[in-house]
Protein backbone atom coordinates (compact mmCIF):
# COMPACT_ATOMS: atom_id res chain seq x y z
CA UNK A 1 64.97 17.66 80.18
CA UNK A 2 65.61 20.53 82.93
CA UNK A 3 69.25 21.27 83.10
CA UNK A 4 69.82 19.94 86.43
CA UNK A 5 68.95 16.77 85.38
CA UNK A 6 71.18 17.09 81.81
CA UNK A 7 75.12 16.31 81.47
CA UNK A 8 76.40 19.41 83.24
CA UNK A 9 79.00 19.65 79.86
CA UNK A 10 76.03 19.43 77.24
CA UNK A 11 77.05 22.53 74.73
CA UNK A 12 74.53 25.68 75.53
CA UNK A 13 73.67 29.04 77.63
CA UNK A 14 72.18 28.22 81.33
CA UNK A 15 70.68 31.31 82.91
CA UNK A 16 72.24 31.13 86.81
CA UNK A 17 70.44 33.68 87.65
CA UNK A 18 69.50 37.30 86.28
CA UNK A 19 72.10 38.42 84.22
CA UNK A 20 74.64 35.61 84.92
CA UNK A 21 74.82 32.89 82.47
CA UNK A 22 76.99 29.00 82.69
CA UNK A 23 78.61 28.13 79.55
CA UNK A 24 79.84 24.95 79.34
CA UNK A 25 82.56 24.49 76.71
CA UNK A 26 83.92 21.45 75.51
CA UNK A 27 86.92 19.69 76.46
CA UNK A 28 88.70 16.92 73.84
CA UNK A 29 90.73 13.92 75.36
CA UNK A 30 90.53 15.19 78.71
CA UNK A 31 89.27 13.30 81.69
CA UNK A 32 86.96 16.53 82.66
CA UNK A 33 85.16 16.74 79.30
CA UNK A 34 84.24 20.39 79.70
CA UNK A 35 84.73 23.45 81.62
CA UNK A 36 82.47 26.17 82.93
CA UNK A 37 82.91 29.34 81.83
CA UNK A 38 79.81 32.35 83.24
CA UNK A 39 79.46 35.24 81.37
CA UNK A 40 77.73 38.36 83.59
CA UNK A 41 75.98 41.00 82.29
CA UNK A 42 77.92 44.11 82.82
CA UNK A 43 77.52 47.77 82.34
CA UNK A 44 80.16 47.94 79.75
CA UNK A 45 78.78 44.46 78.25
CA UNK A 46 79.85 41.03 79.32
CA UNK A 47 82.24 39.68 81.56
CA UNK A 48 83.94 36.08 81.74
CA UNK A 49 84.67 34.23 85.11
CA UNK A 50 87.19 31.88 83.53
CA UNK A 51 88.14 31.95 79.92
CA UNK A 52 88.33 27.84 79.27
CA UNK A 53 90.94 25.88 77.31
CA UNK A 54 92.18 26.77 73.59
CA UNK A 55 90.68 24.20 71.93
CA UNK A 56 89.35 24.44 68.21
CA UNK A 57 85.94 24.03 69.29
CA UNK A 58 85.91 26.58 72.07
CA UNK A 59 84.93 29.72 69.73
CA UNK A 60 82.51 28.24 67.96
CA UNK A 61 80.97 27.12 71.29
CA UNK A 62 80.92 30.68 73.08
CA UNK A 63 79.80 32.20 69.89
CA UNK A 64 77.20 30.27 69.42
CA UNK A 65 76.33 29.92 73.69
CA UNK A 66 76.23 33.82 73.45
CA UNK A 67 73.92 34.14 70.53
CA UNK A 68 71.29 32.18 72.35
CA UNK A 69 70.84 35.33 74.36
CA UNK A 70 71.23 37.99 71.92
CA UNK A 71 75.30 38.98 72.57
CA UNK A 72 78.53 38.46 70.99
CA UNK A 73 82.35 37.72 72.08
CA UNK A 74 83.08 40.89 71.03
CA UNK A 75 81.04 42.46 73.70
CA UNK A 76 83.40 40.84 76.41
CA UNK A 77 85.26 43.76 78.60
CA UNK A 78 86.96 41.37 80.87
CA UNK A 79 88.62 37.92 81.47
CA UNK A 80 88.88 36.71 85.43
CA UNK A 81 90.53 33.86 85.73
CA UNK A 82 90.52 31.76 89.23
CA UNK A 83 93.60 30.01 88.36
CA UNK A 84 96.47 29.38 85.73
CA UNK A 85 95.81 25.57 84.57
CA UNK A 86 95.17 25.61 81.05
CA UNK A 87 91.61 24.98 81.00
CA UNK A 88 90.96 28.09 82.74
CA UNK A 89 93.60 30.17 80.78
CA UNK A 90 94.68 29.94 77.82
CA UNK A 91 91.45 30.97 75.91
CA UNK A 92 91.46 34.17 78.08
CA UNK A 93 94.06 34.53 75.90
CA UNK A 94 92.86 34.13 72.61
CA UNK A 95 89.95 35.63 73.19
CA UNK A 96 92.47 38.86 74.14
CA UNK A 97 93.88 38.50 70.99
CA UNK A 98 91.02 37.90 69.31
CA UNK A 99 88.50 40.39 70.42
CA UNK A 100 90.50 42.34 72.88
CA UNK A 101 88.97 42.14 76.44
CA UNK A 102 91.24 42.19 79.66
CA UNK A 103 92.53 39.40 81.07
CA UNK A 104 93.30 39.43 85.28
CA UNK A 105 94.76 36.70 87.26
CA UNK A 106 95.65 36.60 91.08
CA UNK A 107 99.08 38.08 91.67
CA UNK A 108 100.15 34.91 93.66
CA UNK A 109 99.58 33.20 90.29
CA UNK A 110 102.21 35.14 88.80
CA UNK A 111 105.34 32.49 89.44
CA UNK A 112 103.76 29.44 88.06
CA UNK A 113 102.98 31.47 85.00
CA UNK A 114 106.26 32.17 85.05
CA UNK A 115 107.54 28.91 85.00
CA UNK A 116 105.39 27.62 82.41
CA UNK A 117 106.34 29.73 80.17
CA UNK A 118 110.67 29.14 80.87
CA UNK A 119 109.50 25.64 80.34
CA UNK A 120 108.45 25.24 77.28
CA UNK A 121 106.22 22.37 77.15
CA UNK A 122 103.33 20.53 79.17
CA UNK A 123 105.39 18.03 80.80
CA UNK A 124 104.56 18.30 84.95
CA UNK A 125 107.83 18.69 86.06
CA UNK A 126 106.42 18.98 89.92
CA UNK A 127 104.71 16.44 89.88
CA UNK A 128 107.85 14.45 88.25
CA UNK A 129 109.57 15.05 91.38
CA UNK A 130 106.65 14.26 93.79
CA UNK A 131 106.70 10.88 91.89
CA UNK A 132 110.44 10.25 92.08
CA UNK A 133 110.23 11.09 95.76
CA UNK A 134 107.31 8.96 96.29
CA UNK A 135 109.59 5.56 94.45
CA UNK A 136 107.39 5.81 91.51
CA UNK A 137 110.32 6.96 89.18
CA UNK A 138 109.22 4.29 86.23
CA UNK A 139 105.63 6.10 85.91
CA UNK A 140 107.09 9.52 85.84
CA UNK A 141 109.27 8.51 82.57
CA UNK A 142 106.31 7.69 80.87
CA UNK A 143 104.22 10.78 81.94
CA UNK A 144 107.29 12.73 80.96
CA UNK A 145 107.37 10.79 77.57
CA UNK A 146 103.51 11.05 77.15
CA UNK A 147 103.42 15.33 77.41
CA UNK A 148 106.48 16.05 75.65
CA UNK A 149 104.29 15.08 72.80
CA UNK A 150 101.48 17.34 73.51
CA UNK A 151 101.12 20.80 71.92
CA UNK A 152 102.32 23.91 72.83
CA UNK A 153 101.93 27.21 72.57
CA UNK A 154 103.64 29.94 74.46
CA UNK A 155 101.50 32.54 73.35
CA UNK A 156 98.67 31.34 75.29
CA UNK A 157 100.66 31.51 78.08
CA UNK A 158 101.54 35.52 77.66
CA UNK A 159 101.04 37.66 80.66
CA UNK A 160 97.47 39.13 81.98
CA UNK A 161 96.47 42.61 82.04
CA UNK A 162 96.05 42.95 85.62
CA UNK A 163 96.83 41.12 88.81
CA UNK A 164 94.14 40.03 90.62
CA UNK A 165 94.68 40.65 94.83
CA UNK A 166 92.40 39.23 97.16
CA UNK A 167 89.63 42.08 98.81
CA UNK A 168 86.86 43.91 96.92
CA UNK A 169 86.74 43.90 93.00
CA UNK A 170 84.89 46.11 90.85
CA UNK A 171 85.70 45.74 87.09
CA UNK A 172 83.49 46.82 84.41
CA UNK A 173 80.86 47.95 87.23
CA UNK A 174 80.72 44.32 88.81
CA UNK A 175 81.73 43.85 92.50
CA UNK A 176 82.77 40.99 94.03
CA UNK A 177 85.40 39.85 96.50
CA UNK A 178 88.41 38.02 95.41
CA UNK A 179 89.49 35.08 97.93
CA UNK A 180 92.79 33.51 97.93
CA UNK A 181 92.09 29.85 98.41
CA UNK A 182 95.22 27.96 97.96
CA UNK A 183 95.40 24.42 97.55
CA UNK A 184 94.51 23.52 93.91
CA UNK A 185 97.37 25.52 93.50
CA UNK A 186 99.03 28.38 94.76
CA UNK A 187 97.28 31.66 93.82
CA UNK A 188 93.88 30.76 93.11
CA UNK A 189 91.09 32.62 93.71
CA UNK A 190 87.58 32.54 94.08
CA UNK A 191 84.92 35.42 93.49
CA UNK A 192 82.33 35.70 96.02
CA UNK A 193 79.33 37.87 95.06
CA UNK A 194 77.48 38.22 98.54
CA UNK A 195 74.66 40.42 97.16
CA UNK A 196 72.90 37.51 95.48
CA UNK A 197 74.87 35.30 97.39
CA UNK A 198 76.93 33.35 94.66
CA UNK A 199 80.25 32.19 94.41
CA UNK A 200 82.39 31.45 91.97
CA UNK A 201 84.40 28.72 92.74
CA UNK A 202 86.53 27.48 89.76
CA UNK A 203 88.67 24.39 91.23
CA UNK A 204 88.43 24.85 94.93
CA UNK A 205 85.59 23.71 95.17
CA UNK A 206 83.76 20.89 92.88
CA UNK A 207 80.19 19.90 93.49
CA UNK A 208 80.70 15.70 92.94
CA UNK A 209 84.63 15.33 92.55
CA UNK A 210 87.81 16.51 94.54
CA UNK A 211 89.89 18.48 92.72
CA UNK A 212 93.45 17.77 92.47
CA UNK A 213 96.21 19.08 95.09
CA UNK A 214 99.07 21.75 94.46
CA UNK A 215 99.37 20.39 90.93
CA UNK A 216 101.40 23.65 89.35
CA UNK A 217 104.90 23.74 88.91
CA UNK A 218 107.38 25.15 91.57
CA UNK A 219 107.99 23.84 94.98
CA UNK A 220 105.68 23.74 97.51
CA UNK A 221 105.50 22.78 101.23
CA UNK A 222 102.03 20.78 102.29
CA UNK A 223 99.16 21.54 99.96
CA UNK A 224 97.08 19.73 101.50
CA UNK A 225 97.08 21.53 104.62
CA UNK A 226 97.24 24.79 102.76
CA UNK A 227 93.34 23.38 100.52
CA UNK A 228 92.14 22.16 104.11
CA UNK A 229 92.60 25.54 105.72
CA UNK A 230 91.44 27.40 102.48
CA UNK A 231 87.84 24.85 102.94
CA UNK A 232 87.25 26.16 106.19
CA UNK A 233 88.32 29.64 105.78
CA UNK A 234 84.57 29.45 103.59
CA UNK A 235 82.70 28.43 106.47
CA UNK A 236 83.65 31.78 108.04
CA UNK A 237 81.86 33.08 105.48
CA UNK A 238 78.35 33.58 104.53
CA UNK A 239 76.67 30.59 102.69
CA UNK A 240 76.18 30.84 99.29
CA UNK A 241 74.80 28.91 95.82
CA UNK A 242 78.22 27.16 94.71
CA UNK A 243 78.85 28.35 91.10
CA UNK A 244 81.24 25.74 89.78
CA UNK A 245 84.14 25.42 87.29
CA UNK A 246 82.97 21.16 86.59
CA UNK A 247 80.04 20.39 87.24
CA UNK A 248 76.14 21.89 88.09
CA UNK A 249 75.72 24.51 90.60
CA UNK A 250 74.38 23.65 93.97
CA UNK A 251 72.57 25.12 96.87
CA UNK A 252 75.36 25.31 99.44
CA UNK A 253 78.98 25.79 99.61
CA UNK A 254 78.98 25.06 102.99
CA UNK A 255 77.42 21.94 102.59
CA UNK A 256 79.92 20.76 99.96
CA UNK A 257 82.87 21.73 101.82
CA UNK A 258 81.79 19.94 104.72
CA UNK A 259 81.54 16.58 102.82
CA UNK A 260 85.18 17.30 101.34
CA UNK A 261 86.50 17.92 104.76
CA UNK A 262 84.91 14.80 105.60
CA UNK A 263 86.51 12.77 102.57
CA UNK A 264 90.02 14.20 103.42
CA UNK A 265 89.31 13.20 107.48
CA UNK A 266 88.32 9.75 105.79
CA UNK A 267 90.93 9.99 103.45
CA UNK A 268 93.32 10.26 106.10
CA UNK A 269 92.09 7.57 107.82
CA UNK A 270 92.66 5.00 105.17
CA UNK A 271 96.40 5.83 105.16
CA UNK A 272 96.81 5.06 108.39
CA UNK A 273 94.79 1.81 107.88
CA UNK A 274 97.05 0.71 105.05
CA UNK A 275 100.18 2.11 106.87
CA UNK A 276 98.82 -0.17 110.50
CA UNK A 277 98.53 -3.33 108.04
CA UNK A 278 102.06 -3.33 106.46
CA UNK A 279 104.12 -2.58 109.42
CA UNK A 280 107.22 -1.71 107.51
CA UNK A 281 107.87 1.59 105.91
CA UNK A 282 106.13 2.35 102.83
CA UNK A 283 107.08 4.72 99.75
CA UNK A 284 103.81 7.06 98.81
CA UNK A 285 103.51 4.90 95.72
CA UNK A 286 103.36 1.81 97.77
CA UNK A 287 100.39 3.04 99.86
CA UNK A 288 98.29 4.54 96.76
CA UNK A 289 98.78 1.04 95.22
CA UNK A 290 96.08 -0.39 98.31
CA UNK A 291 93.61 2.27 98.01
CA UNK A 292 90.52 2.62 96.08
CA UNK A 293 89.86 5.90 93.86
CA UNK A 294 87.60 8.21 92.52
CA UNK A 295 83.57 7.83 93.61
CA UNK A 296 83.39 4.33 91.85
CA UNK A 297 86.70 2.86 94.55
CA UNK A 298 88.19 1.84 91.24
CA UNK A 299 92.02 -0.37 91.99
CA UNK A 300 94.54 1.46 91.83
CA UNK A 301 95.58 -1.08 89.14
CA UNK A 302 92.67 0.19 86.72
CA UNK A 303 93.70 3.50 86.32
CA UNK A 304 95.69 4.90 83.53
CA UNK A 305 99.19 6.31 83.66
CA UNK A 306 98.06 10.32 84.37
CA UNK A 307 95.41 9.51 87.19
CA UNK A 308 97.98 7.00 88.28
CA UNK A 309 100.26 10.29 88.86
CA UNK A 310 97.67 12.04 90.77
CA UNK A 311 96.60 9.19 93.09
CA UNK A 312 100.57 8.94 93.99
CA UNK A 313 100.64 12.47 94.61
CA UNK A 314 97.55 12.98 96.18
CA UNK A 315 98.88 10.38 98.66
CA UNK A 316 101.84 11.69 99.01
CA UNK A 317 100.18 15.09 99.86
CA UNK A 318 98.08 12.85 102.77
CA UNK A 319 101.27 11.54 104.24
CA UNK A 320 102.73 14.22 104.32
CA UNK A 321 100.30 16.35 106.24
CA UNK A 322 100.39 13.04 108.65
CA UNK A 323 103.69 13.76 109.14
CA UNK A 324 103.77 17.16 110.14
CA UNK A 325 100.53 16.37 112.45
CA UNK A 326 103.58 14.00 113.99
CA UNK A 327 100.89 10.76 113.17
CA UNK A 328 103.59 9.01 110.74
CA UNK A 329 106.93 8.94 110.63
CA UNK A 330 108.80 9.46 107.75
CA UNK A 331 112.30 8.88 106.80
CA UNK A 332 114.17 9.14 103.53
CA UNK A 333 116.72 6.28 102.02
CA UNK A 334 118.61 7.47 98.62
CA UNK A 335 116.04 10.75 97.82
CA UNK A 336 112.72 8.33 98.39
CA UNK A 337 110.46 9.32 101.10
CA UNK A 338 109.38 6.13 103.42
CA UNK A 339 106.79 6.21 106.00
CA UNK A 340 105.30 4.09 109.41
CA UNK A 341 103.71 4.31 112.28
C-alpha cells in the first residue's frame, strides 16, 4: 500500500525526499496517536526536526525507523524542536542524555519552559483559568483532578543547548530559516528549507486537523489573532511541500492555510450565529455547548472531558478576537466573561 494511502502513524522510515526521512513514532492514550519526527542527512550525520514524546516505545521505534536506512541514534548531532509541548520535547531530551546530540528551541519558548518546570506536574493551569473565566469552573476540577495523576518528570523538561531565533540557521551544515509563528503557542517555530522548497511545520500548520490555540502556560492576550496573522505571514512566502508534525505531507502550504483561514472566517461566523439566536449574554462555555466539533460536527455533548476543555477555550479564543474586532460585546459579572451582540 503506497504510504500516502497508509495511516500516516503506521511505525517505519518514509523517504520525503533525498536525504530527509518522516518517522512516525507512536503515541499511547493520546488523542493524536503519533508524532512526526524527520531525520536529515547531515554532514556531521543526522539531524532531528522534533524529538517526539518520552514514551517507552519511542527508542525502540527510532532505532529500529533508522536501521531501515542503514544509521543509528547515535549518529544524531542535533535536536530542533518547533515547540515545547511534550510530544515534541521531551525525547529531545532523552535522546541528549542518552546519546548526546544538541537540543535547540526558539528563545521565545524559553518562559513556558520555565513555568513547566516551577510547576511540577501536567495539570494546564492556563487553560484552568480560561475555563473558570469562560463559567466552566466544574470541568476544570476534573481536568485538574485527571493530570495531577499523570506522570512526571522534570528531567525531561531540563533546558536546551541553544536558543533557537528566528532568521537563517545552519547547524551541522543544514540551512534553513527559522519562522516565529505564534499561535499554537508562543515561541514556536517553523523551519523553512526554500532550496527544495520544504517546510517544516510542526503544529502550525496540520494537513486535516486544526491545531489547538495558545495552549502553554502563562498569560496571553488573543491567540487567535496572534495564529491568524502567523497563517498569513506564510502566504508572503514562497510555496512549499508542507512537512507536517500529524499527519502526511502535502503539496502546498499555501493551499492548507487558506482552508484554515477559511475554517476560522467560518468559525467565526457560527459564533455570531449562536450569539444572534440567544439574545442574552452568553459565558464561552455556553456558546461551545451549541456548536459542532472536529471534521465529523460531533455535539458538544459527545466529547470527553479534555476536548471538552479545548472546545471551551478554543471558543473563548473566537470571542474574544470578536471582541477586540468590536463585533461582540463582552462584559464580566463575578470574574466570568459574558458576551452579545
Amino acid at each position: 500500500m503506497p504510504a500516502s494511502e497508509a495511516w500516516w502513524g503506521t511505525p517505519g522510515c518514509y523517504q520525503v525526499v533525498d536525504g530527509i526521512h518522516r518517522i512516525p513514532l507512536t503515541m499511547p492514550n493520546d488523542g493524536l496517536r503519533a508524532v512526526n519526527v524527520y531525520a536529515v542527512e547531515t554532514a556531521e550525520g543526522l539531524l532531528l526536526v522534533d524529538g517526539g514524546w518520552a514514551v517507552p516505545s519511542a527508542v525502540d521505534e527510532l532505532e529500529s525507523a533508522l536501521r531501515a536506512i542503514g544509521r543509528s541514534p547515535r549518529e544524531i548531532s542535533d535536536v530542533l524542536v518547533t515547540h515545547i509541548h511534550r510530544d515534541h520535547y521531551t525525547f529531545a531530551v532523552r535522546l541528549r542524555e542518552r546519546y548526546g546530540p544538541r537540543v535547540h528551541l526558539g528563545r521565545l519558548e524559553r518562559p513556558g519552559l520555565v513555568a513547566i518546570q516551577e510547576l511540577g506536574n501536567n495539570v494546564p493551569v492556563s487553560s484552568l483559568r480560561e475555563l473558570r473565566r469562560s463559567g466552566a469552573d466544574d470541568l476544570g476540577r476534573v481536568i485538574e483532578k485527571e493530570t495531577e495523576l499523570e506522570p512526571y518528570d522534570v528531567a525531561d523538561w531540563a533546558d536546551p543547548d541553544g536558543w533557537l531565533d528566528a532568521g537563517p540557521l545552519e547547524i551541522a551544515g543544514w540551512q534553513v530559516e527559522a519562522v516565529h509563528t505564534p499561535g499554537h503557542t508562543k515561541g514556536h517555530l517553523v523551519f523553512h528549507e526554500e532550496e527544495r522548497g520544504l517546510l517544516f511545520s510542526g503544529d502550525h500548520v496540520l494537513p486535516t486537523i486544526t491545531p489547538s490555540i495558545g495552549f502553554e502556560l502563562g498569560e496571553w492576550d488573543l491567540p487567535l489573532k496572534h495564529y491568524l496573522e502567523s497563517l498569513a505571514l506564510l502566504l508572503d512566502r514562497a510555496d512549499a511541500r508542507l512537512i507536517p508534525a500529524h499527519g502526511h505531507p502535502t503539496d502546498s502550504v499555501h493551499d492548507r492555510v487558506r482552508v484554515l483561514l477559511a475554517h476560522h472566517e467560518h468559525r467565526f461566523g457560527q459564533v455570531v450565529a449562536v450569539l444572534d439566536a440567544h439574545r442574552w449574554a452568553m459565558t464561552a462555555a455556553e456558546v461551545a455547548e451549541q456548536l459542532p466539533w472536529t471534521r465529523r460536527e460531533v455535539p458538544y455533548a459527545d466529547l470527553d472531558a479534555f476536548n471538552r476543555m479545548i472546545a471551551i477555550c478554543e471558543t473563548a479564543a473566537h470571542l474574544d478576537v470578536l471582541a477586540d474586532r468590536a463585533d461582540v460585546a463582552v462584559g464580566q459579572e463575578d470574574g466570568i466573561d459574558r458576551f452579545r451582540r
